[in-house]
PDB file of N, CA and C in Angstrom:
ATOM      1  N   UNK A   1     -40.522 -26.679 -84.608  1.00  0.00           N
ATOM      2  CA  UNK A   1     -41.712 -26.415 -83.825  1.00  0.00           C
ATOM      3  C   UNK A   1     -41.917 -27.540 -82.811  1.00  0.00           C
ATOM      4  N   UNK A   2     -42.058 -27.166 -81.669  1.00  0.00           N
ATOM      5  CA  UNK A   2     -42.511 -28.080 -80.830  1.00  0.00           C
ATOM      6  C   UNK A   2     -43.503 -28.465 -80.900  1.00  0.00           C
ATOM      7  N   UNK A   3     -44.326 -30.088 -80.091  1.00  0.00           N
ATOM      8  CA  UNK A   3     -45.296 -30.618 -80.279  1.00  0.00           C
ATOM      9  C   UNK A   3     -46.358 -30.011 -78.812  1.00  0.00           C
ATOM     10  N   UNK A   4     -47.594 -30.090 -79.718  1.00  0.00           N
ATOM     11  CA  UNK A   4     -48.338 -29.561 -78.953  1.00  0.00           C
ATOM     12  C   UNK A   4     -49.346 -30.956 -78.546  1.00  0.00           C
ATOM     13  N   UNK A   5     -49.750 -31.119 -77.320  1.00  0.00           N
ATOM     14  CA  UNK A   5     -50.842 -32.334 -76.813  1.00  0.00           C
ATOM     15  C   UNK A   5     -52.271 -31.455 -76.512  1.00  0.00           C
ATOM     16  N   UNK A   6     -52.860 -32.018 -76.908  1.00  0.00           N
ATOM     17  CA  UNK A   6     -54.387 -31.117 -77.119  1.00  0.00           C
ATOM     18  C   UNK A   6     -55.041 -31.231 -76.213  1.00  0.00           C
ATOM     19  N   UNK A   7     -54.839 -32.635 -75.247  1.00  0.00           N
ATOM     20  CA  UNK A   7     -55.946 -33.683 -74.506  1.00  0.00           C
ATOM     21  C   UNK A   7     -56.512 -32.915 -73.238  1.00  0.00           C
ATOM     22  N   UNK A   8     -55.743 -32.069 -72.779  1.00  0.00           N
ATOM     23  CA  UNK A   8     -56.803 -31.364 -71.857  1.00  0.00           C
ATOM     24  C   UNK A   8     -57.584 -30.135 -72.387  1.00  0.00           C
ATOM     25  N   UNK A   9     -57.420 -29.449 -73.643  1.00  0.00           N
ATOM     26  CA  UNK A   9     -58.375 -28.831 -73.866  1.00  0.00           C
ATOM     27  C   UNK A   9     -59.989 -29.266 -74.570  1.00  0.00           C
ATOM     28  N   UNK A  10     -59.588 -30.930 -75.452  1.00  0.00           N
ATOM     29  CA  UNK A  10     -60.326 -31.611 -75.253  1.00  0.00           C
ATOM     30  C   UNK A  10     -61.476 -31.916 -74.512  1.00  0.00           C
ATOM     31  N   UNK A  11     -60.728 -32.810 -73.581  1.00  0.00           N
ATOM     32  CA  UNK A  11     -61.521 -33.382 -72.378  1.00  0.00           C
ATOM     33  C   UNK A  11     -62.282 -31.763 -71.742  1.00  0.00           C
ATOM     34  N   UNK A  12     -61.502 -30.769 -71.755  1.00  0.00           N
ATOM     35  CA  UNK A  12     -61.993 -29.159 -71.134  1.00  0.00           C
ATOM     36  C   UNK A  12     -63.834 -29.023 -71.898  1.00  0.00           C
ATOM     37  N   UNK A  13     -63.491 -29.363 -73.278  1.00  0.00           N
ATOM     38  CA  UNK A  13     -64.925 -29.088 -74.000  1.00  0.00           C
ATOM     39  C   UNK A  13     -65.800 -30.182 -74.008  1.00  0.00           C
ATOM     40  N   UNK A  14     -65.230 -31.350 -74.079  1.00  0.00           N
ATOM     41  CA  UNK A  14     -66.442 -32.202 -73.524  1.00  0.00           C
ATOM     42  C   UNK A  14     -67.063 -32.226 -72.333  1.00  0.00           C
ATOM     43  N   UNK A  15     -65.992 -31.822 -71.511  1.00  0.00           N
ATOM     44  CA  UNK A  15     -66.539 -31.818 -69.761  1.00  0.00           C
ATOM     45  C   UNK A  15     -67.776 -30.493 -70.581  1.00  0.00           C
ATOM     46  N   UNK A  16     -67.654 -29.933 -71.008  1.00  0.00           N
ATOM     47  CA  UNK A  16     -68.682 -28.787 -70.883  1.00  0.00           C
ATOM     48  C   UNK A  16     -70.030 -29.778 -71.719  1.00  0.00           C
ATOM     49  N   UNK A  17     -69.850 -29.889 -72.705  1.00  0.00           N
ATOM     50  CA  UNK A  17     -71.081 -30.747 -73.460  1.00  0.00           C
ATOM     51  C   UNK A  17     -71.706 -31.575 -72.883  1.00  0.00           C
ATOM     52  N   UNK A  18     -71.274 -32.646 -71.904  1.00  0.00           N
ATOM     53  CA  UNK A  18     -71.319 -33.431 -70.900  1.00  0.00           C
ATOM     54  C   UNK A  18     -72.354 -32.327 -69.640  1.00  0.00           C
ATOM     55  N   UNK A  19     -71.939 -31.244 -69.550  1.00  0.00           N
ATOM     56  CA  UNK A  19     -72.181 -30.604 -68.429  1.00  0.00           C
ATOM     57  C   UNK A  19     -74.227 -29.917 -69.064  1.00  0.00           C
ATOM     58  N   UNK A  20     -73.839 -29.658 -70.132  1.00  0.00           N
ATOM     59  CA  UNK A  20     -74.610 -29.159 -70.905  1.00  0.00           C
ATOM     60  C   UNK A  20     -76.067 -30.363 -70.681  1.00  0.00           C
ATOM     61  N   UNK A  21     -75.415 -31.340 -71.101  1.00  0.00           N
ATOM     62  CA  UNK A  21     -76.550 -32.514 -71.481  1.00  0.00           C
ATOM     63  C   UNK A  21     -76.973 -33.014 -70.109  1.00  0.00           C
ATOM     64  N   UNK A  22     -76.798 -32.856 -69.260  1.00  0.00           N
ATOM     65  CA  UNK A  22     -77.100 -33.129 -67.980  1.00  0.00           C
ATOM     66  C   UNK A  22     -78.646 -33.351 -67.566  1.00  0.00           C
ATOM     67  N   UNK A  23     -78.910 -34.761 -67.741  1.00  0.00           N
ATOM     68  CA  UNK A  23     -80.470 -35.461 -67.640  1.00  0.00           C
ATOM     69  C   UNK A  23     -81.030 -35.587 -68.780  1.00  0.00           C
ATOM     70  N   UNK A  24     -80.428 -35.706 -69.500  1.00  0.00           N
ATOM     71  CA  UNK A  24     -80.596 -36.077 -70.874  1.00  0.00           C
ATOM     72  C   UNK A  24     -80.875 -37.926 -70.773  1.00  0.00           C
ATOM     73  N   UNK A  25     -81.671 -38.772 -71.691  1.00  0.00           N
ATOM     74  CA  UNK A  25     -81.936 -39.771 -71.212  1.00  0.00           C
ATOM     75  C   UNK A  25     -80.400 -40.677 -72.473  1.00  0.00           C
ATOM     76  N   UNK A  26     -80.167 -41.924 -71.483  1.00  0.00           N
ATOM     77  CA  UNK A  26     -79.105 -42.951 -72.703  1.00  0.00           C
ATOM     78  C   UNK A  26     -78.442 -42.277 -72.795  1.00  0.00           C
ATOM     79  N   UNK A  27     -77.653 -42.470 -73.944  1.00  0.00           N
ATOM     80  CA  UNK A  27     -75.994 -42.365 -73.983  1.00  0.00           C
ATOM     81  C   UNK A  27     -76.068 -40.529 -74.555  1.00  0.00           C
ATOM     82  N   UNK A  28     -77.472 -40.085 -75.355  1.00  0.00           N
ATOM     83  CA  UNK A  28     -77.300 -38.846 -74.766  1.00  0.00           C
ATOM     84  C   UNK A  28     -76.504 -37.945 -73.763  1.00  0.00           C
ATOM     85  N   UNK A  29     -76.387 -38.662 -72.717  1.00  0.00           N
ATOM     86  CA  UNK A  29     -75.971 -37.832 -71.859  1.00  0.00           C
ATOM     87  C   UNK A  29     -74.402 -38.201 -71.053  1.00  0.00           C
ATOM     88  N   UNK A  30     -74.078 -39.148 -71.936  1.00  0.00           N
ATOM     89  CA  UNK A  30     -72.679 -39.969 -71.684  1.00  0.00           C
ATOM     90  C   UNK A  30     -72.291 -39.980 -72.567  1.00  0.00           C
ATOM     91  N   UNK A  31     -72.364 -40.443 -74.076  1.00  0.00           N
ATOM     92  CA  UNK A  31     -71.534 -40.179 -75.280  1.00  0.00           C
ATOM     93  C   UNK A  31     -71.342 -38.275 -75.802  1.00  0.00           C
ATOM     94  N   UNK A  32     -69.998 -38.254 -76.138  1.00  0.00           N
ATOM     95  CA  UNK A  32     -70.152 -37.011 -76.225  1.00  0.00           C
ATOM     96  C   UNK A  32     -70.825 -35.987 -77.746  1.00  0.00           C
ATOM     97  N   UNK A  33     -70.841 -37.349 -78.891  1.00  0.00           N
ATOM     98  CA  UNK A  33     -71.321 -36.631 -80.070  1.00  0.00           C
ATOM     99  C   UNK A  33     -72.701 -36.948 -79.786  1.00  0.00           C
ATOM    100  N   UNK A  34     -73.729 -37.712 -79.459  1.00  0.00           N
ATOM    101  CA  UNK A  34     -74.757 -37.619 -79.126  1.00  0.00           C
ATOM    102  C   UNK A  34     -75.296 -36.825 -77.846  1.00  0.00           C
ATOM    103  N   UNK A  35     -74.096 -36.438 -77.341  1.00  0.00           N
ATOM    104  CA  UNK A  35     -74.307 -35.137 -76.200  1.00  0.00           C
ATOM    105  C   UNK A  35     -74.402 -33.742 -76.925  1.00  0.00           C
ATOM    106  N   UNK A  36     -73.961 -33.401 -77.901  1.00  0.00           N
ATOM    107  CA  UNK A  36     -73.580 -32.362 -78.652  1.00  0.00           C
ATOM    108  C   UNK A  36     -74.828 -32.327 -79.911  1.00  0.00           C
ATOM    109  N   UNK A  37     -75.407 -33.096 -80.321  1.00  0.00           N
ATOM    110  CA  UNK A  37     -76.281 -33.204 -81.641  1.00  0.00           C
ATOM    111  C   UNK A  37     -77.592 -33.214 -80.561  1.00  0.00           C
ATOM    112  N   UNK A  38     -77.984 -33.655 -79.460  1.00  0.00           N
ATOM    113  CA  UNK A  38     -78.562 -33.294 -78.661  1.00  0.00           C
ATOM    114  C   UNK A  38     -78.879 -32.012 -77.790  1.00  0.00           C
ATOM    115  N   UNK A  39     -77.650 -31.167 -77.673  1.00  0.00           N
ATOM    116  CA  UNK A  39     -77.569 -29.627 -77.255  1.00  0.00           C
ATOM    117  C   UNK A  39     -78.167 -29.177 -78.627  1.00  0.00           C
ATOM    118  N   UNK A  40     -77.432 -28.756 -79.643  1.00  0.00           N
ATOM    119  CA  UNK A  40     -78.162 -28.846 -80.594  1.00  0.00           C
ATOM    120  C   UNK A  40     -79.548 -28.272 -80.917  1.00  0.00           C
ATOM    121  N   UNK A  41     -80.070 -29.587 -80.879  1.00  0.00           N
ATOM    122  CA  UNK A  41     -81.656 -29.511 -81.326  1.00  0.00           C
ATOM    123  C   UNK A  41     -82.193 -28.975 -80.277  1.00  0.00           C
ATOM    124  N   UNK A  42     -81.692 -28.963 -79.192  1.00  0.00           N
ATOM    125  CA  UNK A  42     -82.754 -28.378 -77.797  1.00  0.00           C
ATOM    126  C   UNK A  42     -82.264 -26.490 -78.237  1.00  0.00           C
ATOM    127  N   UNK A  43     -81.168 -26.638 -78.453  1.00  0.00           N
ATOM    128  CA  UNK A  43     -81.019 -24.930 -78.717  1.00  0.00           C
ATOM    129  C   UNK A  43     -81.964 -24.827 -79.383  1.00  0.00           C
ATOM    130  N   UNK A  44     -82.012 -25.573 -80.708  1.00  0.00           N
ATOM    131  CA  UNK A  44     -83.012 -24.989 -81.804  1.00  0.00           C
ATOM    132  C   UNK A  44     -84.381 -25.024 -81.378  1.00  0.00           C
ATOM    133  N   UNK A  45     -84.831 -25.812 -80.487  1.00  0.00           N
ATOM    134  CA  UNK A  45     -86.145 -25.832 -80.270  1.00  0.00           C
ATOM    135  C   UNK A  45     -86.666 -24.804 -79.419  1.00  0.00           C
ATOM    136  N   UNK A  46     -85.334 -24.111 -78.251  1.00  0.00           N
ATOM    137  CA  UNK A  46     -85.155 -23.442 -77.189  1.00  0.00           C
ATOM    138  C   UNK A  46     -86.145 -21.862 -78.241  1.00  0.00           C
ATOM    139  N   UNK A  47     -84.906 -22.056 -79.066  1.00  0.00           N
ATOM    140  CA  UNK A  47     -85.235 -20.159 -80.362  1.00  0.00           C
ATOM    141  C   UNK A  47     -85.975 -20.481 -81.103  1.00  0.00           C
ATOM    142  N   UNK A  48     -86.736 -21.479 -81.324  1.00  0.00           N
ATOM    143  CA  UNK A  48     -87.825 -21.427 -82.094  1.00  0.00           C
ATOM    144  C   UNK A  48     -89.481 -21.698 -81.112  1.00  0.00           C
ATOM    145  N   UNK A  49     -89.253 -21.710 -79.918  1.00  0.00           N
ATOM    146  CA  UNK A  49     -90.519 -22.385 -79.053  1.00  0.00           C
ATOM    147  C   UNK A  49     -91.031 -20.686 -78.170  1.00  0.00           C
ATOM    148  N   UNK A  50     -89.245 -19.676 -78.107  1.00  0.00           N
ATOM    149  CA  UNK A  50     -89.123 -18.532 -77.305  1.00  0.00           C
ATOM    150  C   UNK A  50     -90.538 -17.422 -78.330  1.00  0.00           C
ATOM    151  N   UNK A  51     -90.515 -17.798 -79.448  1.00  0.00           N
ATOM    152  CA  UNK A  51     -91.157 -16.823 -80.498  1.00  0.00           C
ATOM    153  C   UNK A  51     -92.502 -17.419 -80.024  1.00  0.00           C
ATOM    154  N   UNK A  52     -93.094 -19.162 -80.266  1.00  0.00           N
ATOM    155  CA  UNK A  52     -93.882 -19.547 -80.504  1.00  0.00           C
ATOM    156  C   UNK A  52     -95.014 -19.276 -79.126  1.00  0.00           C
ATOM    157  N   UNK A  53     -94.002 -18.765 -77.663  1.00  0.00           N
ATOM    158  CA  UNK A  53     -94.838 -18.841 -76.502  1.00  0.00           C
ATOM    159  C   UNK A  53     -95.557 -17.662 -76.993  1.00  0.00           C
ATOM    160  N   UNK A  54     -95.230 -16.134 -77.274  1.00  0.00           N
ATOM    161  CA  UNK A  54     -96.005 -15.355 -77.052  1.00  0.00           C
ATOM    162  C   UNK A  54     -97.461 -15.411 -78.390  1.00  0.00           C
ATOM    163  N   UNK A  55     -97.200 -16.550 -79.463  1.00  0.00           N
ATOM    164  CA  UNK A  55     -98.373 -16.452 -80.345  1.00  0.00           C
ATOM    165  C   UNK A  55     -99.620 -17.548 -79.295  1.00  0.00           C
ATOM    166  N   UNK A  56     -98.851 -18.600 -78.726  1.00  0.00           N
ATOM    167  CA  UNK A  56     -99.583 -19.672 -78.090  1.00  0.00           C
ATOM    168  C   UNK A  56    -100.460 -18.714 -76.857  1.00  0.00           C
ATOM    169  N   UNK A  57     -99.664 -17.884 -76.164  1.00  0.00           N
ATOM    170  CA  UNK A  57    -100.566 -17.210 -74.942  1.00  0.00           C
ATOM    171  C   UNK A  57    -101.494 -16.034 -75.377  1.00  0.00           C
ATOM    172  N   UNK A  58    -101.528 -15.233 -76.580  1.00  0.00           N
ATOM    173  CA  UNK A  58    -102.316 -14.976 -77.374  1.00  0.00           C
ATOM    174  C   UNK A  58    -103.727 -15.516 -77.099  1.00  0.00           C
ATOM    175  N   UNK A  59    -103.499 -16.795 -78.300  1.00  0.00           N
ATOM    176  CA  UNK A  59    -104.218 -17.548 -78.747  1.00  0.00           C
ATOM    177  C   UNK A  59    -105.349 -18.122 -77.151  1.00  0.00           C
ATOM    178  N   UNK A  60    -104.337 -18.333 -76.246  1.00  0.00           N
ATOM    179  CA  UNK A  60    -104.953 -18.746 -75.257  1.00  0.00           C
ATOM    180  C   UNK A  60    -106.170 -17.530 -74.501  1.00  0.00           C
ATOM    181  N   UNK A  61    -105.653 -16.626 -74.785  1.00  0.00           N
ATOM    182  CA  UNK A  61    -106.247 -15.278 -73.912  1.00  0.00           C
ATOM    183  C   UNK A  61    -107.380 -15.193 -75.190  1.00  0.00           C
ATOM    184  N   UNK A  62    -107.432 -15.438 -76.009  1.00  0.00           N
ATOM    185  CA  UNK A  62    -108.719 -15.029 -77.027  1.00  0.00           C
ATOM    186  C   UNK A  62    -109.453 -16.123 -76.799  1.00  0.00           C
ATOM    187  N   UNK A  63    -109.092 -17.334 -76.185  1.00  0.00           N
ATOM    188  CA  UNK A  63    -110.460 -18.373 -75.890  1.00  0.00           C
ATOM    189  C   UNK A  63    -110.734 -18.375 -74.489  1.00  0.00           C
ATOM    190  N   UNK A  64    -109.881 -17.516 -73.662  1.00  0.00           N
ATOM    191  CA  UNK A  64    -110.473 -17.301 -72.426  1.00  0.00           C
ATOM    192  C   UNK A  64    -111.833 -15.624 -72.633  1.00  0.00           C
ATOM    193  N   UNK A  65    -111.447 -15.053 -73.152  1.00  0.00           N
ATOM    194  CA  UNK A  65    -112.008 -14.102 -73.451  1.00  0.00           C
ATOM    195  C   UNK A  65    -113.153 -14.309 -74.602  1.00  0.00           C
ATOM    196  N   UNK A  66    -113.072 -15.391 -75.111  1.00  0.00           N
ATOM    197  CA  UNK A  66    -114.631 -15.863 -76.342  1.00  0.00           C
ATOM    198  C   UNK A  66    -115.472 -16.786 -75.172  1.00  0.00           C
ATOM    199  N   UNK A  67    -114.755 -17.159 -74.506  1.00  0.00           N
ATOM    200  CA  UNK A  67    -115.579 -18.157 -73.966  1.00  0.00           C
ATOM    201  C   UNK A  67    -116.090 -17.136 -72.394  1.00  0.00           C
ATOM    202  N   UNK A  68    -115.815 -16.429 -71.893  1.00  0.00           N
ATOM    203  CA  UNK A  68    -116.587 -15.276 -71.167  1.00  0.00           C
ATOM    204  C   UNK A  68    -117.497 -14.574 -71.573  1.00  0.00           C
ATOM    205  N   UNK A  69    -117.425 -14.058 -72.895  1.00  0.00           N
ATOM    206  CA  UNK A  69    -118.182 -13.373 -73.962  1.00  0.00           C
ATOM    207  C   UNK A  69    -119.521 -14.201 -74.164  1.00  0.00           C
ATOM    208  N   UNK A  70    -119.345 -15.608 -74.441  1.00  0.00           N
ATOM    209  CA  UNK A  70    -120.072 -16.122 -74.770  1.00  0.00           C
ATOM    210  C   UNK A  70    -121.371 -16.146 -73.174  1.00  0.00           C
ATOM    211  N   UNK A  71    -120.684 -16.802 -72.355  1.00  0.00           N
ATOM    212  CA  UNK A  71    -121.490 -16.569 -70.847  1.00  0.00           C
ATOM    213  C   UNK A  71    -122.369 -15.078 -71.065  1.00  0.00           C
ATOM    214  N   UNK A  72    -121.643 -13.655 -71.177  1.00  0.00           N
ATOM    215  CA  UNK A  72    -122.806 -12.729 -71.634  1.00  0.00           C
ATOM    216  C   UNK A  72    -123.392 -12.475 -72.879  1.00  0.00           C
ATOM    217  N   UNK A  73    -123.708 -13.602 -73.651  1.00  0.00           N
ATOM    218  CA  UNK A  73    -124.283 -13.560 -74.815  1.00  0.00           C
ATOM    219  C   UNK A  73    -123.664 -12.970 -75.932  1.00  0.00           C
ATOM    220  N   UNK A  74    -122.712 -12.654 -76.168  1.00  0.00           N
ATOM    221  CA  UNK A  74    -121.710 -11.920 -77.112  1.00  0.00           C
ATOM    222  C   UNK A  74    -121.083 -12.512 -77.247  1.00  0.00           C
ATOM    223  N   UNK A  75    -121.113 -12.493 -79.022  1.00  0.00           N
ATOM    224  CA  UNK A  75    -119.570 -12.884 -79.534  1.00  0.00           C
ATOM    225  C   UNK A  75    -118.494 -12.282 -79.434  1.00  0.00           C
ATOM    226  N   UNK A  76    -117.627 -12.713 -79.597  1.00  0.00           N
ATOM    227  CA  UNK A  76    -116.337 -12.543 -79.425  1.00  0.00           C
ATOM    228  C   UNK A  76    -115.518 -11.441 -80.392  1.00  0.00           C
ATOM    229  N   UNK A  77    -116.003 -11.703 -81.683  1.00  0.00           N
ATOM    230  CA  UNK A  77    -115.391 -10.463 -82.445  1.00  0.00           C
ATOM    231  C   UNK A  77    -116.613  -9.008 -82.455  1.00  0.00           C
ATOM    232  N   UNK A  78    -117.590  -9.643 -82.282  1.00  0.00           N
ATOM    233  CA  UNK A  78    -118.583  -8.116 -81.912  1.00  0.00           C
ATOM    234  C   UNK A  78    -118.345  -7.543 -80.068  1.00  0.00           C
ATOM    235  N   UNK A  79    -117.461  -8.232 -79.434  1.00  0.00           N
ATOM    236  CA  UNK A  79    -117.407  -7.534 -78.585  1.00  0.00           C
ATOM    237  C   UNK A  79    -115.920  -7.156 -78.523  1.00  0.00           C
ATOM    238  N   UNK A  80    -114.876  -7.052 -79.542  1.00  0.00           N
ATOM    239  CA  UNK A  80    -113.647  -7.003 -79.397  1.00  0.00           C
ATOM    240  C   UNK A  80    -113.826  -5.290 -80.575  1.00  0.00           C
ATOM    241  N   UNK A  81    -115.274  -5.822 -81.292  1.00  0.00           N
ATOM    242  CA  UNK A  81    -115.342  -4.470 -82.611  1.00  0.00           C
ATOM    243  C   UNK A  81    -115.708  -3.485 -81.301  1.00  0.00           C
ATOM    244  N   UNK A  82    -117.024  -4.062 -80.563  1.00  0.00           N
ATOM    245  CA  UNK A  82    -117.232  -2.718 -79.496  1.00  0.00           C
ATOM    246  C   UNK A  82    -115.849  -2.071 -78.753  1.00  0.00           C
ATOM    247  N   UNK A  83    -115.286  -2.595 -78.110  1.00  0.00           N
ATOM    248  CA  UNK A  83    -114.117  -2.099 -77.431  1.00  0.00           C
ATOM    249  C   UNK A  83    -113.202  -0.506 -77.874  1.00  0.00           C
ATOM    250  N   UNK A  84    -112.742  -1.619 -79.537  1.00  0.00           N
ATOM    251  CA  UNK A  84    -112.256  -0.412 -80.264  1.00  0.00           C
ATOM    252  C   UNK A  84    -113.108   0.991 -81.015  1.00  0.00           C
ATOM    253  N   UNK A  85    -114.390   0.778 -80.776  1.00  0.00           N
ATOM    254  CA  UNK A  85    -115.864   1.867 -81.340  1.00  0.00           C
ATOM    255  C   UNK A  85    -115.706   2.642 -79.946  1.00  0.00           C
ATOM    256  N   UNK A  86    -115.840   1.990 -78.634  1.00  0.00           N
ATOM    257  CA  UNK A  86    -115.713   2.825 -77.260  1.00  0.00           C
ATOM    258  C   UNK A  86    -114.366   3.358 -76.903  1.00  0.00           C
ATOM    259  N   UNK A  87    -113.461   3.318 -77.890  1.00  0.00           N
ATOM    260  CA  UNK A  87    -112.001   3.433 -77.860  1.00  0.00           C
ATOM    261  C   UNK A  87    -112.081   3.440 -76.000  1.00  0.00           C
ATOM    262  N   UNK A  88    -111.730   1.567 -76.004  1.00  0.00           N
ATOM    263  CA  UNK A  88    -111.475   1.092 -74.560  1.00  0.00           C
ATOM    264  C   UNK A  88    -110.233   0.677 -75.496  1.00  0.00           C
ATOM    265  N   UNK A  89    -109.253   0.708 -75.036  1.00  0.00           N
ATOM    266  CA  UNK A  89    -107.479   0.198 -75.181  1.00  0.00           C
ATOM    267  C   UNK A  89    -107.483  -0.895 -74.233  1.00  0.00           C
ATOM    268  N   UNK A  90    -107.511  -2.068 -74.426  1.00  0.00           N
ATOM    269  CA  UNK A  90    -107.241  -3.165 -73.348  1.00  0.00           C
ATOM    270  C   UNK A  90    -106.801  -4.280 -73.910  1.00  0.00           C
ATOM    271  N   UNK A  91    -106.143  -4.682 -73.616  1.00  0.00           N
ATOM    272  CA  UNK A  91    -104.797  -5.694 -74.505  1.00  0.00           C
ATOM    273  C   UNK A  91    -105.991  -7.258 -74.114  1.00  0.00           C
ATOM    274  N   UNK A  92    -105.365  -8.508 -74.517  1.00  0.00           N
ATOM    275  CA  UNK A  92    -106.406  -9.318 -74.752  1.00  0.00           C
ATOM    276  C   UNK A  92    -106.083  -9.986 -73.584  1.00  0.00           C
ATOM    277  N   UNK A  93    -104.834  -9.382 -72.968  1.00  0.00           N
ATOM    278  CA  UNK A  93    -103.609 -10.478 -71.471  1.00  0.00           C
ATOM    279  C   UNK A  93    -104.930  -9.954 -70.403  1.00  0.00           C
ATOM    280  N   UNK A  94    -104.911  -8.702 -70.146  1.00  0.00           N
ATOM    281  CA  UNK A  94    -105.946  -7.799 -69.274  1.00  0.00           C
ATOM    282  C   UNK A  94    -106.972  -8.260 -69.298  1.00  0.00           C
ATOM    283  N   UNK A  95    -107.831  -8.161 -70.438  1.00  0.00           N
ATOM    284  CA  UNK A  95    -109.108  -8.462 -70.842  1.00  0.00           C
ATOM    285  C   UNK A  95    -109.340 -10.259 -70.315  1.00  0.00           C
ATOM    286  N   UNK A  96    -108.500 -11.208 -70.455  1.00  0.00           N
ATOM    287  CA  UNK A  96    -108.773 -12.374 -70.020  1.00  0.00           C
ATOM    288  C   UNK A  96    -108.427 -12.915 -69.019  1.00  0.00           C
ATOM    289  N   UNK A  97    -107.450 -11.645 -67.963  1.00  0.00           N
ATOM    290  CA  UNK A  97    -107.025 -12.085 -66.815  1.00  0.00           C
ATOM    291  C   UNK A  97    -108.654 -11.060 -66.124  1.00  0.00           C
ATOM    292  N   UNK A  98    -109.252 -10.143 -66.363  1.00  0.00           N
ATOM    293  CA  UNK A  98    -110.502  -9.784 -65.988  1.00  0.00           C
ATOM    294  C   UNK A  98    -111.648 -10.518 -66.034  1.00  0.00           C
ATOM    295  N   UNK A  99    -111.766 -11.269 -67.342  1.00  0.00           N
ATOM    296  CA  UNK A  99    -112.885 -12.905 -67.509  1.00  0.00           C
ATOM    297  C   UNK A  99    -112.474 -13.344 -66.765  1.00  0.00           C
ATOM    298  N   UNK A 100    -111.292 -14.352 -65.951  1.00  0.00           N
ATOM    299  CA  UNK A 100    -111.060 -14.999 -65.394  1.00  0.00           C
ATOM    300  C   UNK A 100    -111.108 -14.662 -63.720  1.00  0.00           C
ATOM    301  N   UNK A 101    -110.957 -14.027 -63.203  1.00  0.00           N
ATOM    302  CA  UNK A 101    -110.475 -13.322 -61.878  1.00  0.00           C
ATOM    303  C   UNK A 101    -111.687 -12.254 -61.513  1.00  0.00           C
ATOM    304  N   UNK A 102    -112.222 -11.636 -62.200  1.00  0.00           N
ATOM    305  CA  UNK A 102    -113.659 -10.470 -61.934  1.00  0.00           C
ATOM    306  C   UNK A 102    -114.956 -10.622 -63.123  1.00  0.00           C
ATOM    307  N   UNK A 103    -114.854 -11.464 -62.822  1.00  0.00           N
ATOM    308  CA  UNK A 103    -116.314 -11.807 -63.749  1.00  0.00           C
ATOM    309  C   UNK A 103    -117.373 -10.655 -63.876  1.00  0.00           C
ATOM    310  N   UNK A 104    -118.042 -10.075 -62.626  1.00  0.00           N
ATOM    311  CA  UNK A 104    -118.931  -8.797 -62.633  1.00  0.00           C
ATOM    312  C   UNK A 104    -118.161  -8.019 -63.134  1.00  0.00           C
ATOM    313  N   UNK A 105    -116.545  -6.941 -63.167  1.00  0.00           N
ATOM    314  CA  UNK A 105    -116.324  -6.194 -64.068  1.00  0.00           C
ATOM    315  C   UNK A 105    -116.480  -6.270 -65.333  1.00  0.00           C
ATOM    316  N   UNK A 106    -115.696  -7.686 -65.990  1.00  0.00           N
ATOM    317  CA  UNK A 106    -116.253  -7.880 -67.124  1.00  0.00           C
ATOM    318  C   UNK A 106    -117.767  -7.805 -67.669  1.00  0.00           C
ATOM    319  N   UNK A 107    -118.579  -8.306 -67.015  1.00  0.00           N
ATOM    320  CA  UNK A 107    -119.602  -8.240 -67.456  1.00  0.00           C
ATOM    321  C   UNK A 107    -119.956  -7.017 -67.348  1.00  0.00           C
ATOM    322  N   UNK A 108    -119.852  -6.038 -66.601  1.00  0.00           N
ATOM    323  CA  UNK A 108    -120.092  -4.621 -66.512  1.00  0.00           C
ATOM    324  C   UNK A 108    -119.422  -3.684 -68.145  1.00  0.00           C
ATOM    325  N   UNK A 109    -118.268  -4.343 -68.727  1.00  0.00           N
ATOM    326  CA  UNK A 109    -117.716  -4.065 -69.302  1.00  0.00           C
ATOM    327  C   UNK A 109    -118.235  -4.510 -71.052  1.00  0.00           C
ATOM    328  N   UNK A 110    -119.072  -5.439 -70.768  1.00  0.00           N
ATOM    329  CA  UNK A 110    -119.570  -6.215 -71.977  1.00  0.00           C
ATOM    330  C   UNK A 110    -120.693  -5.540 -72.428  1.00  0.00           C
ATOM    331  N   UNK A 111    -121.677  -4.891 -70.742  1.00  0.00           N
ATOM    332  CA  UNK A 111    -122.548  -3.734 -71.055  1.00  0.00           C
ATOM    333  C   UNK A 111    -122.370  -2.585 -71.944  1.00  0.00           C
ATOM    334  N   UNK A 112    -121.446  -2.355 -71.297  1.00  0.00           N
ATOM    335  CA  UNK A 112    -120.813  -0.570 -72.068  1.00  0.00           C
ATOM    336  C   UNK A 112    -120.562  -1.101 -73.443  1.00  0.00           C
ATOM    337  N   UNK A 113    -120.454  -2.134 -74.066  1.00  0.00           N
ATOM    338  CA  UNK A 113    -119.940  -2.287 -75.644  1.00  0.00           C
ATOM    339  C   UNK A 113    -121.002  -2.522 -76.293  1.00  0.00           C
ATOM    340  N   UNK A 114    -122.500  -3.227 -75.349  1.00  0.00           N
ATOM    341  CA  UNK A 114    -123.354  -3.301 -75.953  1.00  0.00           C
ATOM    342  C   UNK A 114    -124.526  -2.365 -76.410  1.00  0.00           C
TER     343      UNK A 114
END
């Protein structure tokens, strides 16, 4: 069997890890196993942060929408119970891009639940 030299497919995958880590701070971004244990954890944080945006913008749209509620004297879960009693269908993205951007609809809207 002939001998095989590996060194450019090597250097082929570090150039990529290297390429990968690009602005990475310290030897992060010049050593290649701390280039690689560094890809890494950013993957993992990448697939675990992709799930966590849509609970975080949620969360955000229900305190833009409690805190509008509150301006027309209503709470927040008695005006989320009215909605579904007036079977109004309006997601909480809608509902707090309307608090934010048309204040008189909303409030027109806080009427009808009350």
């Amino acid at each position: 069997m002939s001998r095989v030299k590996r060194g450019m497919m090597v250097r082929k995958r570090h150039k990529k890890i290297l390429k990968a880590a690009k602005g990475y701070r310290h030897g992060r971004r010049k050593l290649v196993k701390q280039a690689k244990e560094a890809i890494v954890k950013a993957g993992q944080h990448a697939y675990r942060d992709r799930r966590r945006k849509k609970r975080d913008f949620r969360s955000l749209w229900i305190i833009q929408i409690n805190a509008a509620c509150r301006q027309n004297e209503i709470k927040y879960s008695t005006f989320i119970n009215g909605l579904k009693r007036a079977k109004i269908d309006l997601d909480r993205k809608v509902l707090a891009d309307l608090a934010e951007n048309e204040p008189e609809e909303f409030r027109k809207l806080v009427e009808r639940v009350k």
